[in-house]
PDB file of N, CA and C in Angstrom:
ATOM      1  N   UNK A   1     -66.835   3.066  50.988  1.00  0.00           N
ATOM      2  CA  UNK A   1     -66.533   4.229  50.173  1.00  0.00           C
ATOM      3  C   UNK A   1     -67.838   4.989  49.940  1.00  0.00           C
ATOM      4  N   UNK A   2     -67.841   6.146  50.306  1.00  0.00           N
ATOM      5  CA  UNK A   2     -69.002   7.130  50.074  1.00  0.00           C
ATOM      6  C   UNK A   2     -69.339   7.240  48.745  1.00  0.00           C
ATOM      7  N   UNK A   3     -70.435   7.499  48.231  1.00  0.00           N
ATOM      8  CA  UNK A   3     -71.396   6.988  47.104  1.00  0.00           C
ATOM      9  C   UNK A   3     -71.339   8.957  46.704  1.00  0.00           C
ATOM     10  N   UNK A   4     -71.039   9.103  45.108  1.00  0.00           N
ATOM     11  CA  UNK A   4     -70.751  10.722  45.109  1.00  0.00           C
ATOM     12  C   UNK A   4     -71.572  10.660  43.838  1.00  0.00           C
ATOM     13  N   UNK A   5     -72.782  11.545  43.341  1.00  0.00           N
ATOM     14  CA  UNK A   5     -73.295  11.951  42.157  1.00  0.00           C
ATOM     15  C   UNK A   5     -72.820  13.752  41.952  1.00  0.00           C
ATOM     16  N   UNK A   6     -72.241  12.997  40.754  1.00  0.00           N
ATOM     17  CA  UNK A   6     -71.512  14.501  40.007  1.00  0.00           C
ATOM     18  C   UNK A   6     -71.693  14.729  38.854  1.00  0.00           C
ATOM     19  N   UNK A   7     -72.922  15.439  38.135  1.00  0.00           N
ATOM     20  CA  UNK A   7     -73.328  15.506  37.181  1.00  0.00           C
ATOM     21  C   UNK A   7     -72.644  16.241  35.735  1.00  0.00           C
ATOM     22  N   UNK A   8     -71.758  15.964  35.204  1.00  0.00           N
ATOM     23  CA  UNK A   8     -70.861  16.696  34.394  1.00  0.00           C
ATOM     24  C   UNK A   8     -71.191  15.505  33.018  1.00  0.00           C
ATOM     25  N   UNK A   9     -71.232  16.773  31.652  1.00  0.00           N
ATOM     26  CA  UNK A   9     -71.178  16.075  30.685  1.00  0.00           C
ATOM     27  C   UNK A   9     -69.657  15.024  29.736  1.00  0.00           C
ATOM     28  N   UNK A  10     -69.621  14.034  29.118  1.00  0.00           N
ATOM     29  CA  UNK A  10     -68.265  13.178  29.626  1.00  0.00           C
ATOM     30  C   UNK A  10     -67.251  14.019  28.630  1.00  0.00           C
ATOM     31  N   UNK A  11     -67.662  15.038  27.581  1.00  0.00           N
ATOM     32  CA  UNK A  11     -66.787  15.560  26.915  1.00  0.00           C
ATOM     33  C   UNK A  11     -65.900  16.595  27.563  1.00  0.00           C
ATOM     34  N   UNK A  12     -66.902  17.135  28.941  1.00  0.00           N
ATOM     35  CA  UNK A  12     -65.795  18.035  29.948  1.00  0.00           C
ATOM     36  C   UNK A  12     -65.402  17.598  30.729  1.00  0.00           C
ATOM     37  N   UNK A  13     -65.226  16.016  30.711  1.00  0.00           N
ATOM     38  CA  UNK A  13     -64.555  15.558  31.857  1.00  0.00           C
ATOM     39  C   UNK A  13     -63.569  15.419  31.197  1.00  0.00           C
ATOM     40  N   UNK A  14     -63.529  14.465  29.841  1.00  0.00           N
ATOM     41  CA  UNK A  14     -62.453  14.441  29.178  1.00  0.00           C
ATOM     42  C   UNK A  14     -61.099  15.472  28.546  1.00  0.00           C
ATOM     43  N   UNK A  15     -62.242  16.637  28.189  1.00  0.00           N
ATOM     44  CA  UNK A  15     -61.038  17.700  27.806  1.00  0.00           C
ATOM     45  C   UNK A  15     -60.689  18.165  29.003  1.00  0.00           C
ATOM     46  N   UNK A  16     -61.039  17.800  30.685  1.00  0.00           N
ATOM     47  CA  UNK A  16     -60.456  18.726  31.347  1.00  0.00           C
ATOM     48  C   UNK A  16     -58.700  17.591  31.794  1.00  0.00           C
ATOM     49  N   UNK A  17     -59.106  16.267  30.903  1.00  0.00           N
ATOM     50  CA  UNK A  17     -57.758  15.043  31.551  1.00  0.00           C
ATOM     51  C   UNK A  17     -56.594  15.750  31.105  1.00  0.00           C
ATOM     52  N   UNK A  18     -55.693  15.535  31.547  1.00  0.00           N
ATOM     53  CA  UNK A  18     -54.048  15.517  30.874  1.00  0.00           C
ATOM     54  C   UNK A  18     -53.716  14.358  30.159  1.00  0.00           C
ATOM     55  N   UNK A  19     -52.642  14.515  29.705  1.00  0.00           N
ATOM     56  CA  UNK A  19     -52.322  13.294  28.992  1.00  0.00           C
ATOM     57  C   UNK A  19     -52.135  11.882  29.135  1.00  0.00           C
ATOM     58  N   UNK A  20     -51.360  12.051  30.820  1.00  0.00           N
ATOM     59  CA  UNK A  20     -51.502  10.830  31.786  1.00  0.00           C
ATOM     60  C   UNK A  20     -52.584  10.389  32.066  1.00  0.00           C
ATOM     61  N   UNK A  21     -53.767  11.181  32.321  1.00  0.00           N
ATOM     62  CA  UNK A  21     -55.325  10.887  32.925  1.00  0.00           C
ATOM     63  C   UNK A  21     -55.641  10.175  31.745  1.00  0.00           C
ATOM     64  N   UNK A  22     -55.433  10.575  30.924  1.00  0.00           N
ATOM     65  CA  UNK A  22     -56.158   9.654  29.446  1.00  0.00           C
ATOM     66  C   UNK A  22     -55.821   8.301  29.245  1.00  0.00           C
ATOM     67  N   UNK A  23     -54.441   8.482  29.658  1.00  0.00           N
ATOM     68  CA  UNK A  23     -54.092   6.717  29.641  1.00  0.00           C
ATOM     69  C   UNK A  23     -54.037   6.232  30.802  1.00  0.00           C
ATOM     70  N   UNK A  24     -54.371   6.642  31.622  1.00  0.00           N
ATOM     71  CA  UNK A  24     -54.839   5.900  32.773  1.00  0.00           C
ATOM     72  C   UNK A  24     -56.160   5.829  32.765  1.00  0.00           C
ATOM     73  N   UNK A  25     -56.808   6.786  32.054  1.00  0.00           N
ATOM     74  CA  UNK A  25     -58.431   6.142  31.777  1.00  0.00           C
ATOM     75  C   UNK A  25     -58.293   4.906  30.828  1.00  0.00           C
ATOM     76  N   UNK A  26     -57.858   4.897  29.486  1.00  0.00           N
ATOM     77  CA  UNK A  26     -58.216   3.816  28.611  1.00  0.00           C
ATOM     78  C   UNK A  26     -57.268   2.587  29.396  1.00  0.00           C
ATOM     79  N   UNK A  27     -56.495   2.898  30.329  1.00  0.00           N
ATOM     80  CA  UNK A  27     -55.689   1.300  30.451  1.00  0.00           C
ATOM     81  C   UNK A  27     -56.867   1.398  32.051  1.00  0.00           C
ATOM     82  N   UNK A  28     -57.426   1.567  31.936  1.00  0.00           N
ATOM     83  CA  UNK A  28     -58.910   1.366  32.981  1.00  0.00           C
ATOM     84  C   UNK A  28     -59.579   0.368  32.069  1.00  0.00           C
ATOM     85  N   UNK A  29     -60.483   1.360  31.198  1.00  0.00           N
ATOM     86  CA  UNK A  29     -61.047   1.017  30.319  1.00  0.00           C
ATOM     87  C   UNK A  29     -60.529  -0.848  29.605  1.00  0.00           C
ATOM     88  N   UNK A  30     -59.318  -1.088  29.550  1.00  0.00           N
ATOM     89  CA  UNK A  30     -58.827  -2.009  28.706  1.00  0.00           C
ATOM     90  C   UNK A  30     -58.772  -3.333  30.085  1.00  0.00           C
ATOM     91  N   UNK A  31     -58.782  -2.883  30.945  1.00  0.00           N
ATOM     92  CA  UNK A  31     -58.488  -3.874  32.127  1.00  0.00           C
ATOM     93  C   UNK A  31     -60.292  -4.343  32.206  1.00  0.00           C
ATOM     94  N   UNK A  32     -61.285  -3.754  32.338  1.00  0.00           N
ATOM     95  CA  UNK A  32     -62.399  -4.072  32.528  1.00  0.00           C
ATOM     96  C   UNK A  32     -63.247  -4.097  31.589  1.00  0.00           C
ATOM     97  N   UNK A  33     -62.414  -4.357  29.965  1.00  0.00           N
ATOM     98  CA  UNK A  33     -62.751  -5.274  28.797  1.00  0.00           C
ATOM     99  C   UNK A  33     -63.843  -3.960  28.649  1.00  0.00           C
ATOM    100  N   UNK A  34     -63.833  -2.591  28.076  1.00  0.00           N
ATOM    101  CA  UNK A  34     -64.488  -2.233  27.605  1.00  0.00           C
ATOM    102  C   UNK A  34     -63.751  -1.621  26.173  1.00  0.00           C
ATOM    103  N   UNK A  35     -62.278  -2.112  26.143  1.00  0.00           N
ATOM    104  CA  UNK A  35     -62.024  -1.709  25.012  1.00  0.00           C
ATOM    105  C   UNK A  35     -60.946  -2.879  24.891  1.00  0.00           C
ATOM    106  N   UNK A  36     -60.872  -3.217  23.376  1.00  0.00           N
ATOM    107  CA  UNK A  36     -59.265  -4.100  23.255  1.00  0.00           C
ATOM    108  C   UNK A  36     -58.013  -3.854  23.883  1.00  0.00           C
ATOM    109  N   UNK A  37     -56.868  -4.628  23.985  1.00  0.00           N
ATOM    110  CA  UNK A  37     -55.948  -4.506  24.259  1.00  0.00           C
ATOM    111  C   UNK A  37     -54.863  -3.699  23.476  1.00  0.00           C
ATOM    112  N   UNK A  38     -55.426  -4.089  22.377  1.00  0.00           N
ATOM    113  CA  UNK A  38     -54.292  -3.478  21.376  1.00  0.00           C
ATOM    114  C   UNK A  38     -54.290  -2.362  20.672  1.00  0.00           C
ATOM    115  N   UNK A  39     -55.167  -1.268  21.796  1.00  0.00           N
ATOM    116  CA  UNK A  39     -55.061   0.024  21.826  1.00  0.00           C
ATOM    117  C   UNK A  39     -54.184   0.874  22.280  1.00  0.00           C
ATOM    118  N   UNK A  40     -53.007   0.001  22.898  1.00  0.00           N
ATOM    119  CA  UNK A  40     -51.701   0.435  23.741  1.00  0.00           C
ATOM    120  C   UNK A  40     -50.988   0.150  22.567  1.00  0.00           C
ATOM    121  N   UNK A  41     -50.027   0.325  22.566  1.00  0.00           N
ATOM    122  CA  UNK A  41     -48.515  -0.344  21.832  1.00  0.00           C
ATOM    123  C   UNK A  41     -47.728  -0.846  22.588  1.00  0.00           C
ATOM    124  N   UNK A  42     -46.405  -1.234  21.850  1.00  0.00           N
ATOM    125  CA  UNK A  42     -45.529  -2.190  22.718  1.00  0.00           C
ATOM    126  C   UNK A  42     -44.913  -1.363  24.065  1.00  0.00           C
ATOM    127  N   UNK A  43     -44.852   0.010  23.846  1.00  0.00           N
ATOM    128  CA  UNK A  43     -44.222   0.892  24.509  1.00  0.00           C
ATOM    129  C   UNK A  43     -45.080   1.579  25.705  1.00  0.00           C
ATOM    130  N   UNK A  44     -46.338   0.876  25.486  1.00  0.00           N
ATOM    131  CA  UNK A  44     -47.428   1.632  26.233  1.00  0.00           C
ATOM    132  C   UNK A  44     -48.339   2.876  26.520  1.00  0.00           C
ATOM    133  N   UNK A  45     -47.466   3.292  24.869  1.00  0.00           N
ATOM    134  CA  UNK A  45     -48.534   4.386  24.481  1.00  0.00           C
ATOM    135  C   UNK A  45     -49.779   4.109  23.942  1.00  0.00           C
ATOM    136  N   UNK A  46     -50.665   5.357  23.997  1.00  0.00           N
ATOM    137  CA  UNK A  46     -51.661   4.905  23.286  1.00  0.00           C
ATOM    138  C   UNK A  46     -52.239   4.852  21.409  1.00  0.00           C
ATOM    139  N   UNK A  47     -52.392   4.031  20.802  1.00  0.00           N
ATOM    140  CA  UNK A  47     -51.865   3.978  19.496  1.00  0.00           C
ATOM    141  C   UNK A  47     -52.556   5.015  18.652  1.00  0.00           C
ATOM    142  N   UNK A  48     -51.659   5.945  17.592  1.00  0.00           N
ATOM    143  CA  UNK A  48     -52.200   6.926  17.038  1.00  0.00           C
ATOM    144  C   UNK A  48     -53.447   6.668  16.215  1.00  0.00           C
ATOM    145  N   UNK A  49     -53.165   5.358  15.642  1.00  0.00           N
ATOM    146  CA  UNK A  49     -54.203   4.774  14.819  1.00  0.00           C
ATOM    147  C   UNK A  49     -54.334   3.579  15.055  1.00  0.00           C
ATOM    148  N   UNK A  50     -55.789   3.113  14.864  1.00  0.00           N
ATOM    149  CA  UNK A  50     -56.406   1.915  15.234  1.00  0.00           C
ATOM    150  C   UNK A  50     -56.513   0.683  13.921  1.00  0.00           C
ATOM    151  N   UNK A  51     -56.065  -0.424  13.806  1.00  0.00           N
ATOM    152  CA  UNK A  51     -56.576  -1.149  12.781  1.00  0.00           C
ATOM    153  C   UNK A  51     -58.034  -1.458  12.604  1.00  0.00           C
ATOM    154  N   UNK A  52     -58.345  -1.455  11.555  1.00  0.00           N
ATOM    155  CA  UNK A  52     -59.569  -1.309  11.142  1.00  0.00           C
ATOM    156  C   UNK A  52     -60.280  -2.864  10.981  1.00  0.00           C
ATOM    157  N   UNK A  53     -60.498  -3.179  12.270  1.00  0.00           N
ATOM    158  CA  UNK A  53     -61.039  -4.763  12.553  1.00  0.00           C
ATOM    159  C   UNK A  53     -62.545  -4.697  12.309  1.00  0.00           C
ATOM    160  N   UNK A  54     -62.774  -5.676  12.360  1.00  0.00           N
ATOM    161  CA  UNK A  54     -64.560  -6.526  12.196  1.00  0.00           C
ATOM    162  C   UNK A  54     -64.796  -6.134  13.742  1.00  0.00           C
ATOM    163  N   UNK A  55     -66.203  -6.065  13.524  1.00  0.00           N
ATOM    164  CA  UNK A  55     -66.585  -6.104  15.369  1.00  0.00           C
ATOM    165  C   UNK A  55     -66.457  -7.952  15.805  1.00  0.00           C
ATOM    166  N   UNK A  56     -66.269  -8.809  14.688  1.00  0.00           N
ATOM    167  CA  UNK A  56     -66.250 -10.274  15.180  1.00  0.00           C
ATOM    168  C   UNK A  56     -64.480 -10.329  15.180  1.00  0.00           C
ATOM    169  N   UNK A  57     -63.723  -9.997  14.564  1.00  0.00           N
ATOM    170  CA  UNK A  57     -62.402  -9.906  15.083  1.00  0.00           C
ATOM    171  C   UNK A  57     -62.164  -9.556  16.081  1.00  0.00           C
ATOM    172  N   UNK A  58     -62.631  -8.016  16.506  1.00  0.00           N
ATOM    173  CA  UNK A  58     -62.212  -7.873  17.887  1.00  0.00           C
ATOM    174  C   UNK A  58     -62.812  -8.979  18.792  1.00  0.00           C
ATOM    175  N   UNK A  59     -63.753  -9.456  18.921  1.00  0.00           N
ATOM    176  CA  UNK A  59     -64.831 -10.494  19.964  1.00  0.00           C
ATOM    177  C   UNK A  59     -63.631 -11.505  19.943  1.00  0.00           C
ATOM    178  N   UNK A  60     -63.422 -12.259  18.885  1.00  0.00           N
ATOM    179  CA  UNK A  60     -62.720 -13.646  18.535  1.00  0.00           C
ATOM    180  C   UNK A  60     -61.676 -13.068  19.067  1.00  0.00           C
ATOM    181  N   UNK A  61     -60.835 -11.840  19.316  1.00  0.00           N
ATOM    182  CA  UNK A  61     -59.300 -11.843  19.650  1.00  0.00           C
ATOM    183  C   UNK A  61     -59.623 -11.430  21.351  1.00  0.00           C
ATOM    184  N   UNK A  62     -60.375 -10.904  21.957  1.00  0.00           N
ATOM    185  CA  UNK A  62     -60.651 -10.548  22.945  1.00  0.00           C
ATOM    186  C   UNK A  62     -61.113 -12.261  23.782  1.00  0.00           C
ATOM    187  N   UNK A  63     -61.911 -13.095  22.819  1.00  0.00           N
ATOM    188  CA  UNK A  63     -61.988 -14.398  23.447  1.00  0.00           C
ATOM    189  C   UNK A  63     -60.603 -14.965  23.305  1.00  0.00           C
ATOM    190  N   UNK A  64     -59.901 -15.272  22.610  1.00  0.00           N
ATOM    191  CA  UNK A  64     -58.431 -15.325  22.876  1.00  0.00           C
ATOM    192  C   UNK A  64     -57.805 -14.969  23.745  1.00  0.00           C
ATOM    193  N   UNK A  65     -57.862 -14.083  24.515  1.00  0.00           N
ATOM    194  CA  UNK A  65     -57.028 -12.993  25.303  1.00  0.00           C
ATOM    195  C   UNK A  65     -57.315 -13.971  26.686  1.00  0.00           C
ATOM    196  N   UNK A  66     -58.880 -13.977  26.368  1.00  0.00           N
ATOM    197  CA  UNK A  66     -59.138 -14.825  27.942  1.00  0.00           C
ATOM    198  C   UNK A  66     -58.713 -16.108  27.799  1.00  0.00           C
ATOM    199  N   UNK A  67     -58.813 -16.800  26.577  1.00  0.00           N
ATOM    200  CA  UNK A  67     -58.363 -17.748  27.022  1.00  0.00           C
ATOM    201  C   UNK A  67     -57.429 -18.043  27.263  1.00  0.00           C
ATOM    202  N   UNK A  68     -56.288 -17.363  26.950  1.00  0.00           N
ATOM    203  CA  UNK A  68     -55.146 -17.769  27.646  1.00  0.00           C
ATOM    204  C   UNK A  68     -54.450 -17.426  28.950  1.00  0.00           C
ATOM    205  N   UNK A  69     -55.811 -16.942  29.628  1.00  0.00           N
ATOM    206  CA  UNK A  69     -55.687 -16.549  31.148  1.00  0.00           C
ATOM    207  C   UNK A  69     -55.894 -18.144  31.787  1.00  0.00           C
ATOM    208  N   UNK A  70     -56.657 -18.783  30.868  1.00  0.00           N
ATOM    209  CA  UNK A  70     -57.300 -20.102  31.430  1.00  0.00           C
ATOM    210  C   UNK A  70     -56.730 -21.421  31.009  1.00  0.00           C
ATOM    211  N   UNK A  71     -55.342 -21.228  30.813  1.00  0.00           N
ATOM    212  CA  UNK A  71     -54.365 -22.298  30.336  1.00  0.00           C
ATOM    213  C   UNK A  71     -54.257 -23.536  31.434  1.00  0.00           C
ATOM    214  N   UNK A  72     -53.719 -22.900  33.007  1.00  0.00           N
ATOM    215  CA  UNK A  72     -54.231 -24.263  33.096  1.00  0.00           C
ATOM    216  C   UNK A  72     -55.267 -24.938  33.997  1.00  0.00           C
ATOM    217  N   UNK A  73     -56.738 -24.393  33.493  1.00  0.00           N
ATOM    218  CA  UNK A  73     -57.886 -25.027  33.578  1.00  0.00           C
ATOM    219  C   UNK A  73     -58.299 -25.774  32.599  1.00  0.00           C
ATOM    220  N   UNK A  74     -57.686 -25.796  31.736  1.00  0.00           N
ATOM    221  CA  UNK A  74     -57.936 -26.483  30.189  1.00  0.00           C
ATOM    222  C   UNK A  74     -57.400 -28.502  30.584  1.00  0.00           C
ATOM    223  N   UNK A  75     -58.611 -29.245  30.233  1.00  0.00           N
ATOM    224  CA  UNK A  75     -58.186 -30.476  30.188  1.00  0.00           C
ATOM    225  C   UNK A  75     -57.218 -31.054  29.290  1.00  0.00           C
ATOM    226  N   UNK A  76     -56.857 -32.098  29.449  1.00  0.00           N
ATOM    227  CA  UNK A  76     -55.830 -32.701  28.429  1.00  0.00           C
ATOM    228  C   UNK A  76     -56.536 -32.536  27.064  1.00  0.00           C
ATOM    229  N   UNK A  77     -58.018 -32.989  26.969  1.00  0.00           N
ATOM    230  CA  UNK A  77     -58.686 -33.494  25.694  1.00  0.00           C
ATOM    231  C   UNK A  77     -58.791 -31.653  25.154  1.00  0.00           C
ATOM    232  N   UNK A  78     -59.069 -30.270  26.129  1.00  0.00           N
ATOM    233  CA  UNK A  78     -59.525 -29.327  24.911  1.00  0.00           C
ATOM    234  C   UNK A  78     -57.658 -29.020  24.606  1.00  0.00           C
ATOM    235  N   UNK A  79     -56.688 -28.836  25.655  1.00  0.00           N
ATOM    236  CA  UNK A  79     -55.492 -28.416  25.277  1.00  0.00           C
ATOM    237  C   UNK A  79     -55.329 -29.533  23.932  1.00  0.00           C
ATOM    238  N   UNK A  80     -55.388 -30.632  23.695  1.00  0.00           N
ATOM    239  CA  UNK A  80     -55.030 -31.268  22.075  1.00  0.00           C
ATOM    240  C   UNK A  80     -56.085 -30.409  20.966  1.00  0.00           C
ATOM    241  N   UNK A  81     -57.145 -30.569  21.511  1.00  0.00           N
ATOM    242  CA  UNK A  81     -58.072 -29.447  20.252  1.00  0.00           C
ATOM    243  C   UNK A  81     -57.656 -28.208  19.720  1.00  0.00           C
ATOM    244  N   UNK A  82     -56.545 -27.471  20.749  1.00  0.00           N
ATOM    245  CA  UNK A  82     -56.426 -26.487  20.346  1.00  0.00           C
ATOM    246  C   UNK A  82     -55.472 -27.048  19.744  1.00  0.00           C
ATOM    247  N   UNK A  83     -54.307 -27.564  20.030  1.00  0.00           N
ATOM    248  CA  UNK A  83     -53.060 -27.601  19.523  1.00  0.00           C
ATOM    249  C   UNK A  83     -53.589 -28.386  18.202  1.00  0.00           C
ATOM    250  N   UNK A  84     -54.708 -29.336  17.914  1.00  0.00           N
ATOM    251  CA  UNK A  84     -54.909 -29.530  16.613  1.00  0.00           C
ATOM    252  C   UNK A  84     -55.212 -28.127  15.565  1.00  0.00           C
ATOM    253  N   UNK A  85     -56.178 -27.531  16.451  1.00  0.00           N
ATOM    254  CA  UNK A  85     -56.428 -25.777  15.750  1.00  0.00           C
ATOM    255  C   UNK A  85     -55.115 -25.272  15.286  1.00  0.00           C
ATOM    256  N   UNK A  86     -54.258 -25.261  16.139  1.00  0.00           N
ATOM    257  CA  UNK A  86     -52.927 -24.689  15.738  1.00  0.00           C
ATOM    258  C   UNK A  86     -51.681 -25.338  14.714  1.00  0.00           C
ATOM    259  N   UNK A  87     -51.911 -26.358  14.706  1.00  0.00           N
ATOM    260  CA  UNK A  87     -51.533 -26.875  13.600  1.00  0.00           C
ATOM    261  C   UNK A  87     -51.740 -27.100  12.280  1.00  0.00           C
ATOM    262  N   UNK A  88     -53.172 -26.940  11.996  1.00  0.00           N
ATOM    263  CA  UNK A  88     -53.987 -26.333  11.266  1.00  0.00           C
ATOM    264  C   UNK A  88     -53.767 -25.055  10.506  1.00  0.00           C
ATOM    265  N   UNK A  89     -53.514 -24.205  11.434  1.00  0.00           N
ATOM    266  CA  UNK A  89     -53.097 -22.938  10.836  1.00  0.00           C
ATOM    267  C   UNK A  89     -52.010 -22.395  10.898  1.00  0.00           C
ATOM    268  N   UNK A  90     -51.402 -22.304  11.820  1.00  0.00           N
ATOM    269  CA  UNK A  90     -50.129 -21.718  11.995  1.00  0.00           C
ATOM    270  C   UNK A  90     -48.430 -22.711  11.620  1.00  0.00           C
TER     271      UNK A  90
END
């Protein structure tokens, strides 16, 4: 793929998106973990308003996210740790 420098400032790239371009930028953005997940809604819009998290909430829920990509790489001994975690709280 040819290598392209296009010097534009990002606020006129942005006001020049449509509405689709926008959420196909942030569900970019959300796939290559530069923003949470739960900036979409259930419906797959993008949410009018954001909850007002900790920057260690988002980290701790974003490490969540992965880990349950990694279910089953998990040994017998951490899958009981968690499920002790979860019993614990939930």
């Amino acid at each position: 793929m040819p290598y392209v420098d296009i010097d534009i400032e990002i606020y006129e790239f942005i006001r020049s998106c449509s509405k689709s371009e926008i959420k196909e930028l942030i569900e970019e953005l959300i796939e290559n973990d530069h923003l949470p997940k739960d900036v979409i809604n259930t419906k797959g819009d993008v949410k009018k308003e954001m909850s007002r998290k900790t920057n260690s909430e988002l980290v701790f829920a974003q490490k969540l996210d992965k880990l349950k990509e990694k279910y089953f790489s998990l040994s017998q001994e951490e899958e009981l740790s968690l499920n002790n975690i979860f019993n614990k709280y939930i």
